[in-house]
C-alpha atoms as a PDB file:
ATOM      1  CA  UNK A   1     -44.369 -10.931 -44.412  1.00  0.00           C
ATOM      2  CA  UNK A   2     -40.943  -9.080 -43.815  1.00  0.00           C
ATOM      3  CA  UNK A   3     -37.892  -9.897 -44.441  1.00  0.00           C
ATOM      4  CA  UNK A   4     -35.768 -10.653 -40.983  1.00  0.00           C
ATOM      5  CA  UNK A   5     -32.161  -8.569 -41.568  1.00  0.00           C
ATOM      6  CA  UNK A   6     -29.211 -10.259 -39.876  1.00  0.00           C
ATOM      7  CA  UNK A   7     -26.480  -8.550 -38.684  1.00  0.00           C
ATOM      8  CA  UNK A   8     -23.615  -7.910 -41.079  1.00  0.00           C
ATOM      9  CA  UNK A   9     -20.075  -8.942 -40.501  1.00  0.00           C
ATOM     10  CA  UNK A  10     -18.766  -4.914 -39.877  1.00  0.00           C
ATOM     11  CA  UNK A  11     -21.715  -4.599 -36.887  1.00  0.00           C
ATOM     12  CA  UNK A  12     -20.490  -8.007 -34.920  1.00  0.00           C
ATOM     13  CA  UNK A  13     -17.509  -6.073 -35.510  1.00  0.00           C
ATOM     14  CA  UNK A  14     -18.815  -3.057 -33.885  1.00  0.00           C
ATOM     15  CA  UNK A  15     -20.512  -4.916 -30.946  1.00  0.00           C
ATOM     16  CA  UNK A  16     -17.717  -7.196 -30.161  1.00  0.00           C
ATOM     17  CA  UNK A  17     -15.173  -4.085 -30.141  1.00  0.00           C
ATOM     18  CA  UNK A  18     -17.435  -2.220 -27.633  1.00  0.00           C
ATOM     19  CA  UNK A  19     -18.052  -5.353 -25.574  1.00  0.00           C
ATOM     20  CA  UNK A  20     -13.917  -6.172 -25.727  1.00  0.00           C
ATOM     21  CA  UNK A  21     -13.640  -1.898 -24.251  1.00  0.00           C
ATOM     22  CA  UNK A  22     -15.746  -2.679 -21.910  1.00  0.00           C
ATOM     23  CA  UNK A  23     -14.188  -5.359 -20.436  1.00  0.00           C
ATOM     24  CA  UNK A  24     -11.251  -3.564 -20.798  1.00  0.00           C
ATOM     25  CA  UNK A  25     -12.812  -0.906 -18.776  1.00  0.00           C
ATOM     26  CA  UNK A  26     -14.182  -2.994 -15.940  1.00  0.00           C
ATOM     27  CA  UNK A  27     -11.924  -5.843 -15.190  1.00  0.00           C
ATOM     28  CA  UNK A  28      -9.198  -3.839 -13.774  1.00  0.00           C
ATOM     29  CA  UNK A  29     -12.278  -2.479 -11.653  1.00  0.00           C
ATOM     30  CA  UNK A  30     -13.146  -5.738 -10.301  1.00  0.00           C
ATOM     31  CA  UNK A  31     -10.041  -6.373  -9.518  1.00  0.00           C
ATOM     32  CA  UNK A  32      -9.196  -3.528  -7.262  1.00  0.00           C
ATOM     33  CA  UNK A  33     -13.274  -4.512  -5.741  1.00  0.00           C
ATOM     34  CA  UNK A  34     -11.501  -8.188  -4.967  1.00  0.00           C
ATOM     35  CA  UNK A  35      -7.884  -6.790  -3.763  1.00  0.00           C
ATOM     36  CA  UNK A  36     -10.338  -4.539  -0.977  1.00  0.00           C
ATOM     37  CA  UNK A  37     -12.504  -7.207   0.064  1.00  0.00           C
ATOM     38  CA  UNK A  38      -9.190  -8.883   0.984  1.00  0.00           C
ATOM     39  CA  UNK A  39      -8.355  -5.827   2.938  1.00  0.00           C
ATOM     40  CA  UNK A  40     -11.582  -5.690   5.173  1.00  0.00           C
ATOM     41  CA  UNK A  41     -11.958  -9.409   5.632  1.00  0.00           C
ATOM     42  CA  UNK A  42      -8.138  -9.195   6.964  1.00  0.00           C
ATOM     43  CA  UNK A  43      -9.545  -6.247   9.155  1.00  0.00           C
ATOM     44  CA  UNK A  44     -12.809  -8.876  10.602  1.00  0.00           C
ATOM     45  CA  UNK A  45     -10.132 -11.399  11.442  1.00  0.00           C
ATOM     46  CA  UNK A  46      -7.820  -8.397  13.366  1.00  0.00           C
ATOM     47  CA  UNK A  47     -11.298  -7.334  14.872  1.00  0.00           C
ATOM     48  CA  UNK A  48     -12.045 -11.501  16.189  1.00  0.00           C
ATOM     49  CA  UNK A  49      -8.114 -11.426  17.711  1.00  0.00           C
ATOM     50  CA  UNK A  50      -9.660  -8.214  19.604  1.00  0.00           C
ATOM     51  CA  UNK A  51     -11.955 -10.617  21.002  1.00  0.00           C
ATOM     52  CA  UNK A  52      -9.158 -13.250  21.810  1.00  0.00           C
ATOM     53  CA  UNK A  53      -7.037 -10.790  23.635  1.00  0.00           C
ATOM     54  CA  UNK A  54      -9.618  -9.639  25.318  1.00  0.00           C
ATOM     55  CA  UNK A  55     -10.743 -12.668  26.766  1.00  0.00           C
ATOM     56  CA  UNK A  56      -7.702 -13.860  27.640  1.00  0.00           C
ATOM     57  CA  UNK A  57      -6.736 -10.962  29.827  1.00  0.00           C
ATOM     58  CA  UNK A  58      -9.949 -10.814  31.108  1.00  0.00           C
ATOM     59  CA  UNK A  59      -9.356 -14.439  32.756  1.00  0.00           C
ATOM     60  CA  UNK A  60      -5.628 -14.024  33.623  1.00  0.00           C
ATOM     61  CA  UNK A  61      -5.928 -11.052  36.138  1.00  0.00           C
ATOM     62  CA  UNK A  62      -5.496  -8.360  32.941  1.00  0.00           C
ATOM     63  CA  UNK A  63      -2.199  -9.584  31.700  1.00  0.00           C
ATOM     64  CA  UNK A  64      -1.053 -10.550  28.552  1.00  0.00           C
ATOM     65  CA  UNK A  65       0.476 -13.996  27.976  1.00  0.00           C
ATOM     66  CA  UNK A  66       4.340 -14.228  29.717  1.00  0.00           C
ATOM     67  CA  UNK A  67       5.624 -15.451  26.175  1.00  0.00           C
ATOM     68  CA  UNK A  68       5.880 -13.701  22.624  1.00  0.00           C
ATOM     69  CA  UNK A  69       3.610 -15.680  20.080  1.00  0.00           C
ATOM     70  CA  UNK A  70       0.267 -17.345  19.417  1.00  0.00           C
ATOM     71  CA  UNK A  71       0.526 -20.739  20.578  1.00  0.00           C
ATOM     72  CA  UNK A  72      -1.880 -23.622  22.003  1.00  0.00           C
ATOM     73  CA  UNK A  73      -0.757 -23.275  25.359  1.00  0.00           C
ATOM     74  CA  UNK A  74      -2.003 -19.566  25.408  1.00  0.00           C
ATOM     75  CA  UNK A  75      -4.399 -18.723  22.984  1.00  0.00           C
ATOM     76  CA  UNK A  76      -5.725 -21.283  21.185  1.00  0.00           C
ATOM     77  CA  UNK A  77      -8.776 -22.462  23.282  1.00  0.00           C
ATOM     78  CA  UNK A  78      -9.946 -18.772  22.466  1.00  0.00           C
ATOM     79  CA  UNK A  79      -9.830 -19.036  18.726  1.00  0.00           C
ATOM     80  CA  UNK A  80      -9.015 -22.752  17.919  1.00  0.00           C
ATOM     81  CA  UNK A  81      -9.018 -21.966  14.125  1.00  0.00           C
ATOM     82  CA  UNK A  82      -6.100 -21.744  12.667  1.00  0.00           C
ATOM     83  CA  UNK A  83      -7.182 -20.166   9.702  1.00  0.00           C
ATOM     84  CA  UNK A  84      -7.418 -17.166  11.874  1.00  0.00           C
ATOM     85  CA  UNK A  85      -3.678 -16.651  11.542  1.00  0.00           C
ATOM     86  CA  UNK A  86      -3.769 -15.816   7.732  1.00  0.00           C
ATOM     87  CA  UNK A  87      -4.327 -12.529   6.066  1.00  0.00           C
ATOM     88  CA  UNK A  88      -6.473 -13.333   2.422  1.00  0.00           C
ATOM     89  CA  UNK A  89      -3.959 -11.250   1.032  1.00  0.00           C
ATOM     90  CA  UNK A  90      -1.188 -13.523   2.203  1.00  0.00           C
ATOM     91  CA  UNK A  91      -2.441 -17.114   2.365  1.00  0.00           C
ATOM     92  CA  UNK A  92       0.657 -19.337   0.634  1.00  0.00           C
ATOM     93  CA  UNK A  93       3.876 -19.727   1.385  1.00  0.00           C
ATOM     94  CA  UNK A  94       7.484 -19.205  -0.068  1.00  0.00           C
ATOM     95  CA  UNK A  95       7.573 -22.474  -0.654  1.00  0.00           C
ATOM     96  CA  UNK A  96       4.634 -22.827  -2.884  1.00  0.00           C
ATOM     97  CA  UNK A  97       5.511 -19.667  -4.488  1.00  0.00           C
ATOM     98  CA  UNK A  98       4.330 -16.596  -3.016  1.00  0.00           C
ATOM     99  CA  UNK A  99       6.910 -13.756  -2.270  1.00  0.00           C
ATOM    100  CA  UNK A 100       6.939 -11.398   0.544  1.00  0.00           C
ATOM    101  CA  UNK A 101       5.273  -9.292   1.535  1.00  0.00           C
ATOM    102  CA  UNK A 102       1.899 -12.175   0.480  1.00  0.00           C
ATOM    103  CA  UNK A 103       3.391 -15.148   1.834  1.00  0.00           C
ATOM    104  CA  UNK A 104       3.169 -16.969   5.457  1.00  0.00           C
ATOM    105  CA  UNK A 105       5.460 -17.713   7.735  1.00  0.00           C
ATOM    106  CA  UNK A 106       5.714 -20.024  10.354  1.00  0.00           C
ATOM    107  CA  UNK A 107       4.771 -19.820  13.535  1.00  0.00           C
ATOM    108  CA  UNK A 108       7.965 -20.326  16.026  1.00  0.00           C
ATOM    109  CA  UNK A 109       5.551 -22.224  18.650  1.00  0.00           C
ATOM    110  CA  UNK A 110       3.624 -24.424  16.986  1.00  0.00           C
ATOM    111  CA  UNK A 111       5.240 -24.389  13.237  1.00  0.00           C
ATOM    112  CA  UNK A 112       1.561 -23.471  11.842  1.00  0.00           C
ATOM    113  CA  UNK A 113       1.629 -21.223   8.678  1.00  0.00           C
ATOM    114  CA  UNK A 114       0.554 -17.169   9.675  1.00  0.00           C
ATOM    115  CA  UNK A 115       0.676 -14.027   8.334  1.00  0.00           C
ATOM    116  CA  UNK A 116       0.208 -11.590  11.113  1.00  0.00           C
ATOM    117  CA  UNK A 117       2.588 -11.219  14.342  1.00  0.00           C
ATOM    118  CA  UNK A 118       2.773  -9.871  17.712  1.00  0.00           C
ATOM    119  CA  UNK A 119       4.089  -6.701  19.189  1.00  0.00           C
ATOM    120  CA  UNK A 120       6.293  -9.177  21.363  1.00  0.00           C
ATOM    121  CA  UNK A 121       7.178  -5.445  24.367  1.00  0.00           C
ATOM    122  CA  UNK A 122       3.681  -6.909  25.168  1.00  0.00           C
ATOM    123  CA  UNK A 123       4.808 -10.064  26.668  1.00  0.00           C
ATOM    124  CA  UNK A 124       3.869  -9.944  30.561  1.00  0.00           C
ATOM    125  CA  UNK A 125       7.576 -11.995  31.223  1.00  0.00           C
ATOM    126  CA  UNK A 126       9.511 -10.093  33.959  1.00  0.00           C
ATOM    127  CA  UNK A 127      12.338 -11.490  32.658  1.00  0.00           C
ATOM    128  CA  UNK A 128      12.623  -9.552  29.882  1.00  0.00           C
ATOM    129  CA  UNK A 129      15.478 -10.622  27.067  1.00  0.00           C
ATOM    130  CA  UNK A 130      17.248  -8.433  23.803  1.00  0.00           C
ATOM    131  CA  UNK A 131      14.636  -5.657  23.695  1.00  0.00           C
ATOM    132  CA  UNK A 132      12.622  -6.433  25.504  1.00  0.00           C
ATOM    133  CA  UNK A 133      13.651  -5.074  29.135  1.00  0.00           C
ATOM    134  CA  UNK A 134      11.841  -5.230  32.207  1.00  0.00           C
ATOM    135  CA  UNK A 135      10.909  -1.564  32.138  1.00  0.00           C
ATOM    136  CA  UNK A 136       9.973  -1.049  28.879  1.00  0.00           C
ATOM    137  CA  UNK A 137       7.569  -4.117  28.567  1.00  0.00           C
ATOM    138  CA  UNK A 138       3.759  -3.565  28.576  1.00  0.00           C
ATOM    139  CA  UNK A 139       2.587  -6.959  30.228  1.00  0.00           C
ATOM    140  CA  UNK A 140      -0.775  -5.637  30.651  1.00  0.00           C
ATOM    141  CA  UNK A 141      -4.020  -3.741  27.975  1.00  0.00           C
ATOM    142  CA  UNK A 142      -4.808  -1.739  31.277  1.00  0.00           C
ATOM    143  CA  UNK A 143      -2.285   1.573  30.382  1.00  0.00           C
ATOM    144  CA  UNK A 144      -3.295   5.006  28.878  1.00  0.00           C
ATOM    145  CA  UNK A 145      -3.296   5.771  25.177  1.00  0.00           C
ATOM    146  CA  UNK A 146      -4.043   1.650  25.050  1.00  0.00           C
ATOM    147  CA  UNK A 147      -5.781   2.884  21.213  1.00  0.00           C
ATOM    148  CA  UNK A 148      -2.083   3.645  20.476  1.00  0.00           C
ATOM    149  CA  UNK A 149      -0.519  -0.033  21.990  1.00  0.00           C
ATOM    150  CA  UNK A 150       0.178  -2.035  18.689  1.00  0.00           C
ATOM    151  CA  UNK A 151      -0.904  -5.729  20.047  1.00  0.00           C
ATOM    152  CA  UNK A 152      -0.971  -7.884  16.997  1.00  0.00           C
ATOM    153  CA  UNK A 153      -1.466  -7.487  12.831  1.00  0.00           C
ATOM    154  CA  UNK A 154       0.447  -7.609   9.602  1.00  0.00           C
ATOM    155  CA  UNK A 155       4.079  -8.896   9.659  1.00  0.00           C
ATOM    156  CA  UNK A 156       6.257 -10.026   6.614  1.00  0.00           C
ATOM    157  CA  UNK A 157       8.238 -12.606   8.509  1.00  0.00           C
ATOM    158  CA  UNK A 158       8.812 -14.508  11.680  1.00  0.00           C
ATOM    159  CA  UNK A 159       5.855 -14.482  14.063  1.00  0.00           C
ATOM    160  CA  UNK A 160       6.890 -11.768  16.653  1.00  0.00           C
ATOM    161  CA  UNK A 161       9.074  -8.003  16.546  1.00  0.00           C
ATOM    162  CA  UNK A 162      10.583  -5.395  18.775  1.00  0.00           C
ATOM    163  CA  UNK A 163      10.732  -2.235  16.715  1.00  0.00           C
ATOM    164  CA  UNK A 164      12.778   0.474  17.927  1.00  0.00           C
ATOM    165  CA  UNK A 165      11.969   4.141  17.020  1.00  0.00           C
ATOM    166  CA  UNK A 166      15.223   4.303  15.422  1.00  0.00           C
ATOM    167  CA  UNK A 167      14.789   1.451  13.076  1.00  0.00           C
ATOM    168  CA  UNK A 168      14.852   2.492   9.574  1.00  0.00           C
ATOM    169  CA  UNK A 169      12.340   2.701   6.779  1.00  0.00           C
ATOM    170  CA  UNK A 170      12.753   0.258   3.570  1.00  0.00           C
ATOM    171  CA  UNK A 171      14.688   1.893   0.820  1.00  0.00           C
ATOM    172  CA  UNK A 172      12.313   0.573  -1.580  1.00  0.00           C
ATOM    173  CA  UNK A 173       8.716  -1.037  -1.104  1.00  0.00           C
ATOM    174  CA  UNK A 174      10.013  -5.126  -1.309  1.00  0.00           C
ATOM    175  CA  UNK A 175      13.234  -4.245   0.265  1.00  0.00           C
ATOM    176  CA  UNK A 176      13.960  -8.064   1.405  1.00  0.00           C
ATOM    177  CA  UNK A 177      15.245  -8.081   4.922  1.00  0.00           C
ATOM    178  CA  UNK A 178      18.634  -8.584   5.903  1.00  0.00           C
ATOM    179  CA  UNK A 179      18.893  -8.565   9.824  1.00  0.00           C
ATOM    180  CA  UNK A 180      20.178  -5.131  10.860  1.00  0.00           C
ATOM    181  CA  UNK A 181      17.748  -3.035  11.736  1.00  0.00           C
ATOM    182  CA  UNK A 182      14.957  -5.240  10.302  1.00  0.00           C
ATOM    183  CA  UNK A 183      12.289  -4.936  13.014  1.00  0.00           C
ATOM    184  CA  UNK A 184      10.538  -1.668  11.705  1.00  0.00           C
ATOM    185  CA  UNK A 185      10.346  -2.770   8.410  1.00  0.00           C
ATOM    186  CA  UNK A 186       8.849  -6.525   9.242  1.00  0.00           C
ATOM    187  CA  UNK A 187       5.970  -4.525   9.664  1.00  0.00           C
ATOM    188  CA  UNK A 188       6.711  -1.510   7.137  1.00  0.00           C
ATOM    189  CA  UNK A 189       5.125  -3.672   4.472  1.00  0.00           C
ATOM    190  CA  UNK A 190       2.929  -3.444   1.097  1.00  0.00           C
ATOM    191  CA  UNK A 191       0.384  -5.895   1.742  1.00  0.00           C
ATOM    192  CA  UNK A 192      -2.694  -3.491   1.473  1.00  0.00           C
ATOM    193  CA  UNK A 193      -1.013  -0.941  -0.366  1.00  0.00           C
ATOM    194  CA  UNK A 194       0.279   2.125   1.947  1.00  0.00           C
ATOM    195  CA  UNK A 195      -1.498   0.584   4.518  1.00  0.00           C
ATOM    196  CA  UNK A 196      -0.921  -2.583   7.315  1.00  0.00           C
ATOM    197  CA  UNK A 197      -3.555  -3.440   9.819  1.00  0.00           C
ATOM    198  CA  UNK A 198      -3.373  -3.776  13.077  1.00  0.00           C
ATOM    199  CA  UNK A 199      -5.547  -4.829  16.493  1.00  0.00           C
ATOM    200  CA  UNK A 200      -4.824  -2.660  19.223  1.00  0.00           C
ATOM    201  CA  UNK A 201      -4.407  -3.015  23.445  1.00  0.00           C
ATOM    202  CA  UNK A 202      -8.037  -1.382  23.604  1.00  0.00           C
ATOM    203  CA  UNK A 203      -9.240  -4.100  21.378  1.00  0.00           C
ATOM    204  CA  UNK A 204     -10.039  -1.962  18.459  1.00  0.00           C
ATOM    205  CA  UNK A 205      -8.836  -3.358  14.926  1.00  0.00           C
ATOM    206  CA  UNK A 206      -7.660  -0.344  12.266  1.00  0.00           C
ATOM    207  CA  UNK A 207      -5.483   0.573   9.293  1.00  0.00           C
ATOM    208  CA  UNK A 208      -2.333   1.712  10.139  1.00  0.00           C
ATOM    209  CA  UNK A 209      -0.698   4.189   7.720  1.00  0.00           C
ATOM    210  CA  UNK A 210       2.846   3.174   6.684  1.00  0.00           C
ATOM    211  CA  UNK A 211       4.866   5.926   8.252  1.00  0.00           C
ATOM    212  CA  UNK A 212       2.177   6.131  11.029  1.00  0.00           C
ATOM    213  CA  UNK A 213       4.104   2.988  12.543  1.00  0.00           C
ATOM    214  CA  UNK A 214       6.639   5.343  13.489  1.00  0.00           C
ATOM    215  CA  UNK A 215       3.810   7.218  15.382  1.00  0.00           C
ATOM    216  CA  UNK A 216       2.363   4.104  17.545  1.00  0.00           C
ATOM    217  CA  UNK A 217       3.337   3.348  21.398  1.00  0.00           C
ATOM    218  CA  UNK A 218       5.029   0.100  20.950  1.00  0.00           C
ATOM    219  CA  UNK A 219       7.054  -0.339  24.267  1.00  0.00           C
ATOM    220  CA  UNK A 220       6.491   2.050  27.284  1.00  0.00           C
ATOM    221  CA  UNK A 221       9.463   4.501  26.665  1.00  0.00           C
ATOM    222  CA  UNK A 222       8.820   4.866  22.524  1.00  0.00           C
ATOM    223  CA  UNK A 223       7.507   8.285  22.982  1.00  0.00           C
ATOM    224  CA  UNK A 224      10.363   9.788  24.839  1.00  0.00           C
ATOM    225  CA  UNK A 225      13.116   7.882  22.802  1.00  0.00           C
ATOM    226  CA  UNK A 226      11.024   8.914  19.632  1.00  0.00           C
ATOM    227  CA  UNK A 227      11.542  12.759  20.527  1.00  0.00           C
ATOM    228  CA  UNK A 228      15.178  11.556  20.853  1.00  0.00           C
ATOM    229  CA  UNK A 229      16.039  10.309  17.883  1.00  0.00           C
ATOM    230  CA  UNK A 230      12.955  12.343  15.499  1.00  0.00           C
ATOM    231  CA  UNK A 231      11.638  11.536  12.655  1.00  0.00           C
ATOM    232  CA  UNK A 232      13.313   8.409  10.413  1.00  0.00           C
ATOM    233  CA  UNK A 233      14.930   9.810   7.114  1.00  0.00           C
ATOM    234  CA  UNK A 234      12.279   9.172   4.671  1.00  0.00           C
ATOM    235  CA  UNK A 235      13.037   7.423   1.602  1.00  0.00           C
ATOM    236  CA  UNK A 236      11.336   8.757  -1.289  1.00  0.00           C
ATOM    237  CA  UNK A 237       8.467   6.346  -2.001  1.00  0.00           C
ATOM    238  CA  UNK A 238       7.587   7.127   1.497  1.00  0.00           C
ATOM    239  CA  UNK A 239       7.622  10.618   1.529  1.00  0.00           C
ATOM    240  CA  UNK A 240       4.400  11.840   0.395  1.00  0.00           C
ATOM    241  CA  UNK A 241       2.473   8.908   1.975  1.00  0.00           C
END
């Protein structure tokens, strides 16, 4: 009969080394696997709000609702999850310790946590008010270049903004906002990387490169205003994006 050899001290050695490289190796891996399934299931949930709108317009005579935000009154007998508001890359709070641009707000209608916000020039309110004047206003999905009509997606704070084509870049990727010239950059945000996400006024749901928000039909005069003003002064982490 044999003899049965055991291993010897220096090749456990040997086998826990390659096993601890390994690891090494793959766990950073895995985690970027993780960090992108956060970024496509944020993209299905953008995709179901393309349903939402959708519907909604399609049973109020193609117009969008006459207020701002997501609220029961409006939208919430089309989705009626709330759950639906919250990015997986952005699911807790300040409060409970997350830091922009991963943590919820609140919702200014019905004070429910969410992480994405509306285009608010889409309101169909005739009124108008700040911004958001009469003529500029979308009010309704039904316009040309609709694949270029930012509707609703990733925001950093509050639930609604009015970018401006002369609203500037952040100097730095967690710039925190101050209020002055803050609306661009609500949205100008590292959530996915170089990337936000965004459903659009023909219903389709797509990333939205960084300085590609500068590109996008917000309100109905942004392209003229855009050739107006050009292109933002780049800061440098945002110059080769």
């Amino acid at each position: 009969m044999k003899n049965l050899k055991g291993f010897t001290l220096i090749e456990l050695l040997v086998v826990i080394s390659i096993i601890a490289l390994l690891m090494s190796i793959l766990m950073p891996a895995l985690g970027r696997v993780r960090e992108q399934g956060k970024t496509v299931a944020c993209l299905g949930k953008l995709k179901q709000w393309g349903v939402v709108f959708e519907m909604y317009t399609q049973d109020n005579n193609g117009y969008f609702y006459d207020y701002i935000c997501i609220d029961d009154e409006a939208y919430f007998e089309y989705y009626q999850d709330y759950e639906m508001k919250i990015c997986p890359r952005a699911t807790k709070s300040i409060r409970e310790g997350a830091r922009d641009p991963y943590a919820t707000h609140v919702e200014n209608c019905d004070e429910t946590p969410a992480s994405y916000g509306t285009n608010a020039f889409q309101t169909s309110n005739t009124s108008g008010s700040g911004n958001r004047g009469v003529d500029i206003i979308w009010k309704t999905p039904n316009v040309k270049q609709s694949n270029l009509v930012p509707v609703y997606g990733d925001i950093q704070q509050w639930s609604n903004l009015t970018p401006l084509p002369w609203d500037e870049p952040p100097s730095y990727p967690t710039e925190p906002l101050d209020g002055n010239n803050d609306e661009m950059r609500n949205a100008c945000i590292t959530r996915h990387g170089t990337i936000v996400q965004w459903v659009f006024a023909d219903w389709s749901a797509r990333k939205v490169g960084l300085r590609e928000l500068w590109d996008l039909r917000w309100h109905r005069k942004w392209v003229e205003q855009k050739k107006e003003v050009g292109e933002p002064d780049w800061p440098d982490w945002m110059k080769n994006l």
